[in-house]
N, C-alpha and C. Protein backbone atom coordinates (compact mmCIF):
# COMPACT_ATOMS: atom_id res chain seq x y z
N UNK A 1 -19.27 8.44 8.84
CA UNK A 1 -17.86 8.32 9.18
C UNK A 1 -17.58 9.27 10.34
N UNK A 2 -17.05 8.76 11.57
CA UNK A 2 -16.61 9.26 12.89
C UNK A 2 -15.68 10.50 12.41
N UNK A 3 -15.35 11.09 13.03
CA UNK A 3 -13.98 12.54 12.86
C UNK A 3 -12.74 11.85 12.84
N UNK A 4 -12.39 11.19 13.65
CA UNK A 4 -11.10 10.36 13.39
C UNK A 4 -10.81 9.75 12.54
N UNK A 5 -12.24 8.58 12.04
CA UNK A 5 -11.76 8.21 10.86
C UNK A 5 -11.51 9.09 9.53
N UNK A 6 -12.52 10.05 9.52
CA UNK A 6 -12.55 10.95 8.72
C UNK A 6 -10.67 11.84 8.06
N UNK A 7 -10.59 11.95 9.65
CA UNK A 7 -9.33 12.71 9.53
C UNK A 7 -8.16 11.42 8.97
N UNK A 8 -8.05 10.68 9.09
CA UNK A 8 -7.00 9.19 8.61
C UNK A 8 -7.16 9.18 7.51
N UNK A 9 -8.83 9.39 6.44
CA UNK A 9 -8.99 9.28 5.21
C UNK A 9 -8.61 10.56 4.67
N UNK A 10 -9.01 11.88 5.26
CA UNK A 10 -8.35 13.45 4.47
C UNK A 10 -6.91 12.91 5.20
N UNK A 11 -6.29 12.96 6.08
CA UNK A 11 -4.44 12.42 5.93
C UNK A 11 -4.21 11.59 5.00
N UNK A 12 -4.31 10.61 4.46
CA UNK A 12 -4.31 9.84 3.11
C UNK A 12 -4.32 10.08 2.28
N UNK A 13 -5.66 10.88 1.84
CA UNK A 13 -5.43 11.43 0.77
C UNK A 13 -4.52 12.65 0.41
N UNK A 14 -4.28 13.08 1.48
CA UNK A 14 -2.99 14.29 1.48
C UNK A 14 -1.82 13.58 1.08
N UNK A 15 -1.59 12.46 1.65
CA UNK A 15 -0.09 11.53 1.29
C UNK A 15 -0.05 11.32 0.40
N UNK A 16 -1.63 10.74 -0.61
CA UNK A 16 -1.39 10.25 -1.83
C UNK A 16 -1.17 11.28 -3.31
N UNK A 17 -1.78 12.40 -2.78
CA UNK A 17 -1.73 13.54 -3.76
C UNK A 17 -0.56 13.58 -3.72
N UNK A 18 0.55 13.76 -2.32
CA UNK A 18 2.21 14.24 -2.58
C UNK A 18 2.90 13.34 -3.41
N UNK A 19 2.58 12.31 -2.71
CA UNK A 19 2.93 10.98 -3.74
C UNK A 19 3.09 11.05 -5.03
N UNK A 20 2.04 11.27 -5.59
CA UNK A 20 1.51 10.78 -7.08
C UNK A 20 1.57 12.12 -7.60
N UNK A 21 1.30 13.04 -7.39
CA UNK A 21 1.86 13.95 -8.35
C UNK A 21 3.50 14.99 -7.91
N UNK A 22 4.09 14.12 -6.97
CA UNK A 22 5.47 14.09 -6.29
C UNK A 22 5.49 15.59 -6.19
N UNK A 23 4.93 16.32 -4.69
CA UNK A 23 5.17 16.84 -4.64
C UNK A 23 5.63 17.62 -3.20
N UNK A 24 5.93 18.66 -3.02
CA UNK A 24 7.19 18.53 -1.66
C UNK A 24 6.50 18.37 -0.44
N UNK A 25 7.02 17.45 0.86
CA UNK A 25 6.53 17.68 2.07
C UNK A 25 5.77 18.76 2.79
N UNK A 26 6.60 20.17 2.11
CA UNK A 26 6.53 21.10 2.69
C UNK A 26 5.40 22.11 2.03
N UNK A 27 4.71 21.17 0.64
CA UNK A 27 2.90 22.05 0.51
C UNK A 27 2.22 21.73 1.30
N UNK A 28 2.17 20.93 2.56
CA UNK A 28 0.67 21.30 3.77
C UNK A 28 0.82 22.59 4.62
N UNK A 29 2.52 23.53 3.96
CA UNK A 29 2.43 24.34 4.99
C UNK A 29 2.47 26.12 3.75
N UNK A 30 2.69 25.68 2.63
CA UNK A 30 1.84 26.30 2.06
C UNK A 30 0.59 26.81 1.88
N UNK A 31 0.88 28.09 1.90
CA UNK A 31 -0.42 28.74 2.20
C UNK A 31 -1.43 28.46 1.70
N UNK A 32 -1.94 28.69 -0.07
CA UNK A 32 -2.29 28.63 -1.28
C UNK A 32 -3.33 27.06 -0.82
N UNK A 33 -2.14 25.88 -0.79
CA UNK A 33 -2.63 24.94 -0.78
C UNK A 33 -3.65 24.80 0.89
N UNK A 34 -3.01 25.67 1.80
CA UNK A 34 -4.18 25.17 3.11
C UNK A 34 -5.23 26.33 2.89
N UNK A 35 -5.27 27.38 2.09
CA UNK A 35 -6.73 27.60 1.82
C UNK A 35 -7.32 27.02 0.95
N UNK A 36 -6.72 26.34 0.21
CA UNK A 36 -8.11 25.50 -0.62
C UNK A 36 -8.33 24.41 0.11
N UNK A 37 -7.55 23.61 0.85
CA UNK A 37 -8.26 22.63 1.86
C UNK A 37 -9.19 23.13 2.65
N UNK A 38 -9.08 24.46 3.26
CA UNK A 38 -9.95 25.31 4.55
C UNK A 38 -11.27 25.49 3.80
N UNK A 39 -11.28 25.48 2.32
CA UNK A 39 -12.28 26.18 1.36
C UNK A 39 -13.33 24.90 1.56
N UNK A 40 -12.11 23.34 1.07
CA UNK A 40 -13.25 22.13 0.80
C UNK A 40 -14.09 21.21 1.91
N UNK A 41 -13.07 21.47 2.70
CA UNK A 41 -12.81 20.90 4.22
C UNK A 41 -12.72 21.77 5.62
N UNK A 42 -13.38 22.84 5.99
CA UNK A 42 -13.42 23.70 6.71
C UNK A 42 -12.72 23.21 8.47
N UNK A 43 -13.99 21.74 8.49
CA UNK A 43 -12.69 21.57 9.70
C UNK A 43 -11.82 20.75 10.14
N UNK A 44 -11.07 20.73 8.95
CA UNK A 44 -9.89 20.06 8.63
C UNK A 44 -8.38 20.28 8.88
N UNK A 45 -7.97 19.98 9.35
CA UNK A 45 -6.26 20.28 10.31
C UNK A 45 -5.53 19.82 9.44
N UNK A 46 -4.85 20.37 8.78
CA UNK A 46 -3.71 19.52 7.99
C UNK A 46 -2.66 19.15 8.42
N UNK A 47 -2.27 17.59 8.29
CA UNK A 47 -0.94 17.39 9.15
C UNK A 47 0.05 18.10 8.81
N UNK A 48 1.29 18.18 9.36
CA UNK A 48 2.50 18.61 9.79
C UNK A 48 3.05 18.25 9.14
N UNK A 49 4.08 19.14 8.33
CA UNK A 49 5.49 18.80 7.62
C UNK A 49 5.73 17.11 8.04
N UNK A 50 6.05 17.28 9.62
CA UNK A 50 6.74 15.78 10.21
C UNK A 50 5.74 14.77 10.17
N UNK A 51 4.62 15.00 10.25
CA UNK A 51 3.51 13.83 10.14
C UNK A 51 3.26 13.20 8.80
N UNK A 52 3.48 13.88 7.65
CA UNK A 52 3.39 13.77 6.59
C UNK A 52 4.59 13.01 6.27
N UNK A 53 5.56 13.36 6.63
CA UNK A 53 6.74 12.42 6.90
C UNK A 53 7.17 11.04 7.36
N UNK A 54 6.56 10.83 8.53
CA UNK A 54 5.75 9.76 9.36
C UNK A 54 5.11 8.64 8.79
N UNK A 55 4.03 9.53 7.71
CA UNK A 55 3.09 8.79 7.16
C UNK A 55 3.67 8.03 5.77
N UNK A 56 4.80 9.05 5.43
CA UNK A 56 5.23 8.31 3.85
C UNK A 56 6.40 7.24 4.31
N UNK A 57 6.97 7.48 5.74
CA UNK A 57 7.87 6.26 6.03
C UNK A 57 6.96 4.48 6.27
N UNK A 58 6.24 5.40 6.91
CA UNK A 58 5.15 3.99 6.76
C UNK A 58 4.51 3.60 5.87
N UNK A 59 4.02 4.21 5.10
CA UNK A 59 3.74 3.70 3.75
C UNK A 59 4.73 3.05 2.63
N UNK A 60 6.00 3.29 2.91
CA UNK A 60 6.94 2.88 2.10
C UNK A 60 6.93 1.75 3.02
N UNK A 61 7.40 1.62 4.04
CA UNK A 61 7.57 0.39 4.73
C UNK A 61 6.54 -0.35 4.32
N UNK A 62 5.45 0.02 4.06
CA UNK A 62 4.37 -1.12 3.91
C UNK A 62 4.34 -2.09 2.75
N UNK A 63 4.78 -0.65 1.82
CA UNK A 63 4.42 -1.50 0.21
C UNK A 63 5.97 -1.75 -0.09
N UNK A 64 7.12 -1.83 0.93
CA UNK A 64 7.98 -2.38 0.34
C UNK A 64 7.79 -3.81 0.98
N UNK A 65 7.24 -4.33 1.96
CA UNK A 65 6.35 -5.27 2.63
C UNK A 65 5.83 -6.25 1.50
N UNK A 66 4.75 -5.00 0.78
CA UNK A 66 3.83 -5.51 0.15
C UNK A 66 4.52 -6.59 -1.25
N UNK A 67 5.89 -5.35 -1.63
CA UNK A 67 6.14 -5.78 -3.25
C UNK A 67 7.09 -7.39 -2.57
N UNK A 68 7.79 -7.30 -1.88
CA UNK A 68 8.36 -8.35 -1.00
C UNK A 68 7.65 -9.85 -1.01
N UNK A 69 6.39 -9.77 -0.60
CA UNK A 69 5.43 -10.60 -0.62
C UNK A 69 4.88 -11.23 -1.67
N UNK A 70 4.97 -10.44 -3.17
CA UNK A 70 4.70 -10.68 -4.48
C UNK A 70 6.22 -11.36 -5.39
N UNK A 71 6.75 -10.57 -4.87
CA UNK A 71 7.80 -11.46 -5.00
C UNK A 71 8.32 -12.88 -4.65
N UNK A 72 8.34 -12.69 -3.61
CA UNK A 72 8.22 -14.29 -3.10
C UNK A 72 7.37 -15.08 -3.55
N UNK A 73 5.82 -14.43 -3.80
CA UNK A 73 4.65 -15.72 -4.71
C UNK A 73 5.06 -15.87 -6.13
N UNK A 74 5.79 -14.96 -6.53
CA UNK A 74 6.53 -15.04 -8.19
C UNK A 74 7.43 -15.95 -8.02
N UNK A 75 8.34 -16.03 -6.97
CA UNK A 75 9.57 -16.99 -7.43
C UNK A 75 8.79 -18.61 -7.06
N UNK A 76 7.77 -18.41 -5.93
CA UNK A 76 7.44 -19.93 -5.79
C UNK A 76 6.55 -20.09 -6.82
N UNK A 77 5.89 -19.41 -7.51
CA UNK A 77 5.14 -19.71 -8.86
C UNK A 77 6.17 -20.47 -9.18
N UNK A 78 7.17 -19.24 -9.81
CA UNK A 78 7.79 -19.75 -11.15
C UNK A 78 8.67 -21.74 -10.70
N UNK A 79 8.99 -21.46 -9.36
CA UNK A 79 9.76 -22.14 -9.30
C UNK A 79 8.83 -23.87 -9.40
N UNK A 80 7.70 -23.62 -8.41
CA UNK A 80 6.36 -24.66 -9.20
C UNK A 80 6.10 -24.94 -10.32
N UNK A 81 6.27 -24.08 -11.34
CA UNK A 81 6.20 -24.07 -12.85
C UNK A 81 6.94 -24.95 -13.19
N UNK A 82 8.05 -25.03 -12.74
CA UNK A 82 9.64 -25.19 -13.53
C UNK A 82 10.19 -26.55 -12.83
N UNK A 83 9.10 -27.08 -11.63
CA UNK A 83 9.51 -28.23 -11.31
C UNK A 83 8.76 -29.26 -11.55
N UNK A 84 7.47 -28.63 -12.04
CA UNK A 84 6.10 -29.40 -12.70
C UNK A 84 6.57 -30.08 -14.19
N UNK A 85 7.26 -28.50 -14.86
CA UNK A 85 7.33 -29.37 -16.25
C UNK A 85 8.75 -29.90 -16.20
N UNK A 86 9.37 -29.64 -15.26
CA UNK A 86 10.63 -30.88 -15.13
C UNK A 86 9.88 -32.42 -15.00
N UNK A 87 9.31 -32.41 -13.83
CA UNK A 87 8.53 -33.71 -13.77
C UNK A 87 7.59 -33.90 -14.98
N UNK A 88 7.11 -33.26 -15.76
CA UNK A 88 6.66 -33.92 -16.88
C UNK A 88 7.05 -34.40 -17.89
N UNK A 89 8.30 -33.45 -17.83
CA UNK A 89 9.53 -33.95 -18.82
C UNK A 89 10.36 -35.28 -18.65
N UNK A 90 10.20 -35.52 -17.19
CA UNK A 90 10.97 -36.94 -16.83
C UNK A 90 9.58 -38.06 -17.19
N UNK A 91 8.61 -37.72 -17.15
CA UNK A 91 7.41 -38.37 -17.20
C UNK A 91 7.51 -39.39 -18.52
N UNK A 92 7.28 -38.39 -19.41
CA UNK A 92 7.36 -38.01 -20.95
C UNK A 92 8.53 -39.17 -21.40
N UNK A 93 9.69 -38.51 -21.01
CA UNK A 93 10.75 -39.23 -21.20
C UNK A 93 10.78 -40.80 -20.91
N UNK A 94 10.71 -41.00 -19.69
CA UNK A 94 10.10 -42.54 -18.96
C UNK A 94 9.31 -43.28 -20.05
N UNK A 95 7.93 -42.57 -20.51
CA UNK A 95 7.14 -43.54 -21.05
C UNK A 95 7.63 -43.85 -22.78
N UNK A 96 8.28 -42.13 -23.24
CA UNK A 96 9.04 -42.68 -24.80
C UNK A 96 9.99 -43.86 -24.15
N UNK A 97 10.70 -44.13 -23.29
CA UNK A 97 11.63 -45.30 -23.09
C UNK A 97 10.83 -46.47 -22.86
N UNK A 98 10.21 -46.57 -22.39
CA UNK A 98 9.38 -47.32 -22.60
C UNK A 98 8.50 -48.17 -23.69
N UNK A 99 8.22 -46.78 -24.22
CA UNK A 99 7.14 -47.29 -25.51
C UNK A 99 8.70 -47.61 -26.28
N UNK A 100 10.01 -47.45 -26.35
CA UNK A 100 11.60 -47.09 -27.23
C UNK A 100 11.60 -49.25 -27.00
N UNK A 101 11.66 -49.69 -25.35
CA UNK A 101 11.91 -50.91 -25.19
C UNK A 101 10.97 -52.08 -25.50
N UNK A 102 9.72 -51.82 -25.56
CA UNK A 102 8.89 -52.32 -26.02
C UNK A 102 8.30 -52.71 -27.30
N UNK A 103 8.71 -51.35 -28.04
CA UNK A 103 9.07 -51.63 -29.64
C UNK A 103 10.26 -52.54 -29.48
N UNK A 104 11.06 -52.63 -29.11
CA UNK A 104 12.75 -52.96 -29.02
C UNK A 104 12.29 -54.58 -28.88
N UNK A 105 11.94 -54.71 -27.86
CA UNK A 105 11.77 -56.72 -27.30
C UNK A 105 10.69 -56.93 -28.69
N UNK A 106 9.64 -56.39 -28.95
CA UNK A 106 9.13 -56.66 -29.87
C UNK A 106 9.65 -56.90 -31.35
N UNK A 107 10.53 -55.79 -31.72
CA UNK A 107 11.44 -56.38 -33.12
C UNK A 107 12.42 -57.67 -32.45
N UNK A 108 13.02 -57.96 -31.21
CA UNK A 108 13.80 -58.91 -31.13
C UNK A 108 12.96 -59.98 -31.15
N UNK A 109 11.61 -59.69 -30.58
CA UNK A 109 10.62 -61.08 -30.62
C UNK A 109 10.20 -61.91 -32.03
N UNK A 110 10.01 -60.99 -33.16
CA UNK A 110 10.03 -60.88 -34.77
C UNK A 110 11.54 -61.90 -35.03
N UNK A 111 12.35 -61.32 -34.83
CA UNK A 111 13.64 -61.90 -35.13
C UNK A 111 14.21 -63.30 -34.79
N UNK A 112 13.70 -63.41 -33.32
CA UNK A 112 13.66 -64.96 -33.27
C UNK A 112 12.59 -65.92 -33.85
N UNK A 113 11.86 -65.06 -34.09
CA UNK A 113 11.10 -65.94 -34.56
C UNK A 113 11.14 -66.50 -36.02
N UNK A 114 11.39 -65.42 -36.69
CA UNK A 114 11.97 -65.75 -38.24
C UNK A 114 13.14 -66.79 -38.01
N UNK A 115 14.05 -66.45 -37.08
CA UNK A 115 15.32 -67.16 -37.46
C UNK A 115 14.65 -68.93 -36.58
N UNK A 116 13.82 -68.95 -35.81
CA UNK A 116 13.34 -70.18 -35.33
C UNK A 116 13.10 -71.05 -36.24
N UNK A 117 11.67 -69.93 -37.48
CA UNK A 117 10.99 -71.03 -38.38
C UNK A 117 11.83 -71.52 -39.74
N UNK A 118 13.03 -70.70 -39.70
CA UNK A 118 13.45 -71.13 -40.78
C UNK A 118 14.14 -72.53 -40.51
């Protein structure tokens, strides 16, 4: 892995630690915390209050992007769902009327016929 990329993956993971264990912008400029990065990562630059900032606006932008996108495949799921078993329901319906008229001409077919042979 190149230095640049390197540095995009230690910035990341800096975002995601603040993230996930929510904690303030302002530990990359904590001391405590940039010597134990200097300890694991010697030549490692830690971004900036504002970069770190930067980075979580874009990341929110992304995955509000992201949840946006899931959303939309949820409602056209559901809404595919819900127009499938409509149409099966008209399906369904159609052929009980069916099989409903067919019994139906058939008892009237019975009926003339009794009343014919008598």
């Amino acid at each position: 892995m190149n230095t640049a990329s390197r540095k995009i993956a230690l910035d990341q993971a800096v975002l995601n630690f603040i993230i996930k264990d929510c904690q303030p912008l302002s530990i990359v400029e904590s001391e405590g915390f940039r010597e134990l990065v200097q300890v694991l990562e010697p030549s490692y630059v830690l971004p900036t209050r504002k970069t770190i900032k930067e980075l979580l606006a874009k990341k929110h932008a992304e995955e509000l992007e992201r949840v946006k996108m899931e959303v939309q495949q949820a409602v056209a799921i559901q809404h595919y769902s819900q127009r499938k078993a409509c149409s099966s329901a008209a399906a369904d319906g159609t052929a009980r009327l069916e099989t409903y008229q067919r019994g139906t001409n058939t008892l009237e077919q019975h009926i003339s016929d009794a009343v014919t042979a008598t």
